[in-house]
C-alpha atoms as a PDB file:
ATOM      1  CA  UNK A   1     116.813  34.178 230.501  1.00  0.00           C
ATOM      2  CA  UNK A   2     116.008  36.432 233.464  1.00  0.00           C
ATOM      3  CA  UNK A   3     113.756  39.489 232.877  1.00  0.00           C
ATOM      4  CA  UNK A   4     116.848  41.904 234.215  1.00  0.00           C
ATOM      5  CA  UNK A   5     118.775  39.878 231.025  1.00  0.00           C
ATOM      6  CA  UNK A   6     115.926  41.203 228.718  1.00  0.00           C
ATOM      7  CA  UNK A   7     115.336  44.295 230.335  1.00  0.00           C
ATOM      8  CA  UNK A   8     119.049  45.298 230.230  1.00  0.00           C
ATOM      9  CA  UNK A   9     120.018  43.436 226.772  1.00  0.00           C
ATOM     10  CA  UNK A  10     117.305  46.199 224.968  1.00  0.00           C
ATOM     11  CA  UNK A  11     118.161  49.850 224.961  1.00  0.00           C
ATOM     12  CA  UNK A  12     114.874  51.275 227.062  1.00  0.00           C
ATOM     13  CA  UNK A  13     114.478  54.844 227.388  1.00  0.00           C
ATOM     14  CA  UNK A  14     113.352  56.382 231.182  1.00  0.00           C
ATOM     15  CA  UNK A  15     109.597  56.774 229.750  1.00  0.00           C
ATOM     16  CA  UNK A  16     109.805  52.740 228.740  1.00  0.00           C
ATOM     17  CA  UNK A  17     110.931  51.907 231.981  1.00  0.00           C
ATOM     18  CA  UNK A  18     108.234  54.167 234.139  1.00  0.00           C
ATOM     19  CA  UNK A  19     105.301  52.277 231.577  1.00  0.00           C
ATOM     20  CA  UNK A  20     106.586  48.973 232.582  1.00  0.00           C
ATOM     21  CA  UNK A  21     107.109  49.947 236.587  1.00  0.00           C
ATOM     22  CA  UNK A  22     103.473  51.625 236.143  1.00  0.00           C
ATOM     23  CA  UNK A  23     101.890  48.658 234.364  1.00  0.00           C
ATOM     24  CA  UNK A  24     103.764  45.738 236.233  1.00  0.00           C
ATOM     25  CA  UNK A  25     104.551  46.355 239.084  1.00  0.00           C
ATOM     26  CA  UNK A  26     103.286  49.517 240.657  1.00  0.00           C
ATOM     27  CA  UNK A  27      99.324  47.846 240.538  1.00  0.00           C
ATOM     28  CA  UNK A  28     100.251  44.914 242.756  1.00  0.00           C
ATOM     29  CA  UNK A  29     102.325  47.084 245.122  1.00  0.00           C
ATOM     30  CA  UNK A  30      99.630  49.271 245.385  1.00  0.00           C
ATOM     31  CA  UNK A  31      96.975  47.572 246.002  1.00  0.00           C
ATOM     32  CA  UNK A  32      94.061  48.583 248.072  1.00  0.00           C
ATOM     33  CA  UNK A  33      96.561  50.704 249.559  1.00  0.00           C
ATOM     34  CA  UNK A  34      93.518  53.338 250.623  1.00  0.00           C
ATOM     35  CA  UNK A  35      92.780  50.894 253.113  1.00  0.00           C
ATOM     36  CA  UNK A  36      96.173  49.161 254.281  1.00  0.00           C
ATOM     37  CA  UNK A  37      97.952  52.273 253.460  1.00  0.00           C
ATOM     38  CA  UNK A  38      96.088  54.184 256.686  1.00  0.00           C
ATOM     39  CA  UNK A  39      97.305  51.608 259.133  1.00  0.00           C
ATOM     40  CA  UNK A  40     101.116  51.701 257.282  1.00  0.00           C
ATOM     41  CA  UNK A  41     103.172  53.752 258.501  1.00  0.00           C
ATOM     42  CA  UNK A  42     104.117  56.844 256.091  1.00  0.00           C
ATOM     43  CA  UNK A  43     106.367  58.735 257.878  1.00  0.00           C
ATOM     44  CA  UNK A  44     107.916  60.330 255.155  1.00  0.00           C
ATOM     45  CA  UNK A  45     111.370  61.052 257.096  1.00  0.00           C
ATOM     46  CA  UNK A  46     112.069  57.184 256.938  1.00  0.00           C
ATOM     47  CA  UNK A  47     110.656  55.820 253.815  1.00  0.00           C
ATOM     48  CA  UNK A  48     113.409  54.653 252.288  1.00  0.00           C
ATOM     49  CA  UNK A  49     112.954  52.027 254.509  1.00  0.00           C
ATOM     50  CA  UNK A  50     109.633  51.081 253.448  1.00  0.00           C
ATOM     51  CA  UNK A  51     109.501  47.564 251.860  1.00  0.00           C
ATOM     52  CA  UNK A  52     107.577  49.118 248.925  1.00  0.00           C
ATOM     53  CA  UNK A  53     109.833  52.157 248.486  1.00  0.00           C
ATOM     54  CA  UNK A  54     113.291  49.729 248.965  1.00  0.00           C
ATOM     55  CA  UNK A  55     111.149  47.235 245.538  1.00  0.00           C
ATOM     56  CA  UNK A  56     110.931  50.363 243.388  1.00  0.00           C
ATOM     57  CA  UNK A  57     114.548  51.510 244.235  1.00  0.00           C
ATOM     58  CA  UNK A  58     115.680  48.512 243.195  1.00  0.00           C
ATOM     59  CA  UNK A  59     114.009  48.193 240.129  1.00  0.00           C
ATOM     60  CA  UNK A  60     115.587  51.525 239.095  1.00  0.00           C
ATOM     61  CA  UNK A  61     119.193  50.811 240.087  1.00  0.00           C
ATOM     62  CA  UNK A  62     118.905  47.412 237.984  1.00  0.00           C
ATOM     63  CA  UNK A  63     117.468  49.400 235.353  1.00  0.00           C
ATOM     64  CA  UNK A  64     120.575  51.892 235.719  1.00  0.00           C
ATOM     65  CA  UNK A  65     123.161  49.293 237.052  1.00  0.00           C
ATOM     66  CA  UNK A  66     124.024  50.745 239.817  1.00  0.00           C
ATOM     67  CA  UNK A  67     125.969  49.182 242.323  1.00  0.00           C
ATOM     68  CA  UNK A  68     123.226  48.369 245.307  1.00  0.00           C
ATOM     69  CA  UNK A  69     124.863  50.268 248.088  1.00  0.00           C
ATOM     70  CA  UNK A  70     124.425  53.378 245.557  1.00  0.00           C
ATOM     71  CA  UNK A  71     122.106  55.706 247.495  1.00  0.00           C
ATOM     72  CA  UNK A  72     118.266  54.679 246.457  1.00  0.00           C
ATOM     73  CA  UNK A  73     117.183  57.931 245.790  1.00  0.00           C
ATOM     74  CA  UNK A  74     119.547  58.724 243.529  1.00  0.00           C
ATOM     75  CA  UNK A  75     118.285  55.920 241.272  1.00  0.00           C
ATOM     76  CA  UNK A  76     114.993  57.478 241.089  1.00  0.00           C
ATOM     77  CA  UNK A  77     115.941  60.934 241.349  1.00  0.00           C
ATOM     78  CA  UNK A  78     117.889  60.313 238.034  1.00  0.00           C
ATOM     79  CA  UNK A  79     114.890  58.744 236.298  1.00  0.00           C
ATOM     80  CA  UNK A  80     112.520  61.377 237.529  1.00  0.00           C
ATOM     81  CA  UNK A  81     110.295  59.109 239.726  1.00  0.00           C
ATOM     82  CA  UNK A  82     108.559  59.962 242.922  1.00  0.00           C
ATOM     83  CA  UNK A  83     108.352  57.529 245.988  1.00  0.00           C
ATOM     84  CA  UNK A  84     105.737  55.712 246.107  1.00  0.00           C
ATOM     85  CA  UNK A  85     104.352  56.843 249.493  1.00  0.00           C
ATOM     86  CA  UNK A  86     103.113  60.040 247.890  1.00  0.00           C
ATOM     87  CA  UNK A  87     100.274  57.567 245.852  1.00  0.00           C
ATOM     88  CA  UNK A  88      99.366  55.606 249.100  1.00  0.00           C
ATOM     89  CA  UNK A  89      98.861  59.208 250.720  1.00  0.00           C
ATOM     90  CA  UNK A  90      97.032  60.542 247.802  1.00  0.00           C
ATOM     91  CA  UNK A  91      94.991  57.656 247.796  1.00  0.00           C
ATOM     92  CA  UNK A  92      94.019  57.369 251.282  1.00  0.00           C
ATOM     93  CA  UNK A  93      92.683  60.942 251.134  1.00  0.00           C
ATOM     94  CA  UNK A  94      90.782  60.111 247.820  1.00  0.00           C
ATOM     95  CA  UNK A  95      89.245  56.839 249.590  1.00  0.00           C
ATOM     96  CA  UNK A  96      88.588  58.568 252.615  1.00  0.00           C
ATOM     97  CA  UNK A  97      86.554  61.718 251.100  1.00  0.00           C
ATOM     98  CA  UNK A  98      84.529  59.302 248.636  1.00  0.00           C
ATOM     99  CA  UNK A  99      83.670  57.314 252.370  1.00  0.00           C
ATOM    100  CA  UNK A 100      82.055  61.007 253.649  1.00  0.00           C
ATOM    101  CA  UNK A 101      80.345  61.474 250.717  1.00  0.00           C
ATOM    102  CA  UNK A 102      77.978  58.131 250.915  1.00  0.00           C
ATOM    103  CA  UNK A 103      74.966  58.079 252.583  1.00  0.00           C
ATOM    104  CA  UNK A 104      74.742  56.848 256.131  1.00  0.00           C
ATOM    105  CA  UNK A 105      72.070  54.663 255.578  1.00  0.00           C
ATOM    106  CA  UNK A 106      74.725  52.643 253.550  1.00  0.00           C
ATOM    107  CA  UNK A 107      76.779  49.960 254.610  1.00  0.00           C
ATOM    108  CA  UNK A 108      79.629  51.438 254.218  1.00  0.00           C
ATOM    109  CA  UNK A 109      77.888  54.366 256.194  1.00  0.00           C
ATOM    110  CA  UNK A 110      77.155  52.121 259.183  1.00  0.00           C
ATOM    111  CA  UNK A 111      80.994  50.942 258.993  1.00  0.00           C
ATOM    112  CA  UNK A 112      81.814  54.559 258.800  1.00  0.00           C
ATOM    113  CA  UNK A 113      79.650  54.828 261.862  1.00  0.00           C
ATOM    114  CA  UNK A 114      81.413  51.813 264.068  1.00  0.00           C
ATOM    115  CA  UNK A 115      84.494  52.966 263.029  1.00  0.00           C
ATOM    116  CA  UNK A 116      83.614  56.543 264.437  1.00  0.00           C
ATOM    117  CA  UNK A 117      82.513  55.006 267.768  1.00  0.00           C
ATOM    118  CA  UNK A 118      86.078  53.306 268.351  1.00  0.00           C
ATOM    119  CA  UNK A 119      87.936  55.923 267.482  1.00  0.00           C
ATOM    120  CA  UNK A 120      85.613  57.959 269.979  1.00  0.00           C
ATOM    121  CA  UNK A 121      86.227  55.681 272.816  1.00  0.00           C
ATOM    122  CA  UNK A 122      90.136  55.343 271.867  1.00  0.00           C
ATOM    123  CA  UNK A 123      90.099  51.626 270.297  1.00  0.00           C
ATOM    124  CA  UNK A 124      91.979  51.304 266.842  1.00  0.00           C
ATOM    125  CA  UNK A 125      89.705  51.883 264.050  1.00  0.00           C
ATOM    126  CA  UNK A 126      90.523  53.520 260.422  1.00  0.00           C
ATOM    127  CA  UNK A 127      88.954  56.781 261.346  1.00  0.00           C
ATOM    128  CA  UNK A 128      91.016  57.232 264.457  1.00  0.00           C
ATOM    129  CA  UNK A 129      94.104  56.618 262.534  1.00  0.00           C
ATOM    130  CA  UNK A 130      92.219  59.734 259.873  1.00  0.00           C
ATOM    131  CA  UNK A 131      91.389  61.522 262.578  1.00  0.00           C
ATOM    132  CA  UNK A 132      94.385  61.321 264.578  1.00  0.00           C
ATOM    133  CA  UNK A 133      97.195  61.624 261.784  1.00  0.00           C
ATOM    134  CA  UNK A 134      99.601  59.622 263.794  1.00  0.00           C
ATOM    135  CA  UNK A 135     100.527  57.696 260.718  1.00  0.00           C
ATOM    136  CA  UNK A 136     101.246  60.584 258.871  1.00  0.00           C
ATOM    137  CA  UNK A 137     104.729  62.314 260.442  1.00  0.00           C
ATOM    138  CA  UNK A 138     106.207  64.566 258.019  1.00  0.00           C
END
């Protein structure tokens, strides 16, 4: 039996199906997204598009069988979801203030350092892509 069989066979409420997005699925999509997430791009006129974003449509308009050339948003709209761009963003910003706060005598401080000098002399690095904000077009 298929887990859309199970899933749809049971009578889940929204909050159900949220728990078991947030639990299943949402950590592997997510993962160390403060570090891929900077070199993504999150332009959040066109992220429907977004592999990521197009998954946790999907799982939504399953959940509410809706035909799949129903509108995406409207899938999560209805179930009172957010995409999931606004968490990479969020935790970029998280990832990248806990980075400043370390010492720079640190590893991570020296990497913090390197990175710095590439982004000074225009090669791609993670704080030019910070710095810059060309990854971020709202």
């Amino acid at each position: 039996m298929l887990v859309k069989d199970i899933l749809n066979s049971t009578n889940f409420l929204y909050e159900k199906y949220n728990f078991l997005f947030d639990a299943l699925f949402a950590p592997v999509l997510l993962y160390s997204s403060e570090v891929w997430g900077a070199y993504d791009s999150l332009n959040l006129k066109k992220w429907e598009k977004d592999p990521i974003e197009r998954f946790h449509s999907q799982f939504y308009k399953s959940y509410l069988d809706l035909n799949r050339r129903a509108p995406k948003v409207a899938a999560r709209n209805e179930t009172g979801r957010h995409p999931l761009k606004l968490i990479v963003f969020s935790n970029i910003i998280k990832f990248w203030l806990h980075l400043l706060k370390l010492p720079s005598s640190s590893v991570v401080g020296h990497c913090l350092q390197i990175s710095t000098q590439l982004a000074d002399s225009g090669k791609k690095s993670f704080m030019l892509t910070m710095c810059e904000g060309h990854a971020y077009n709202v």
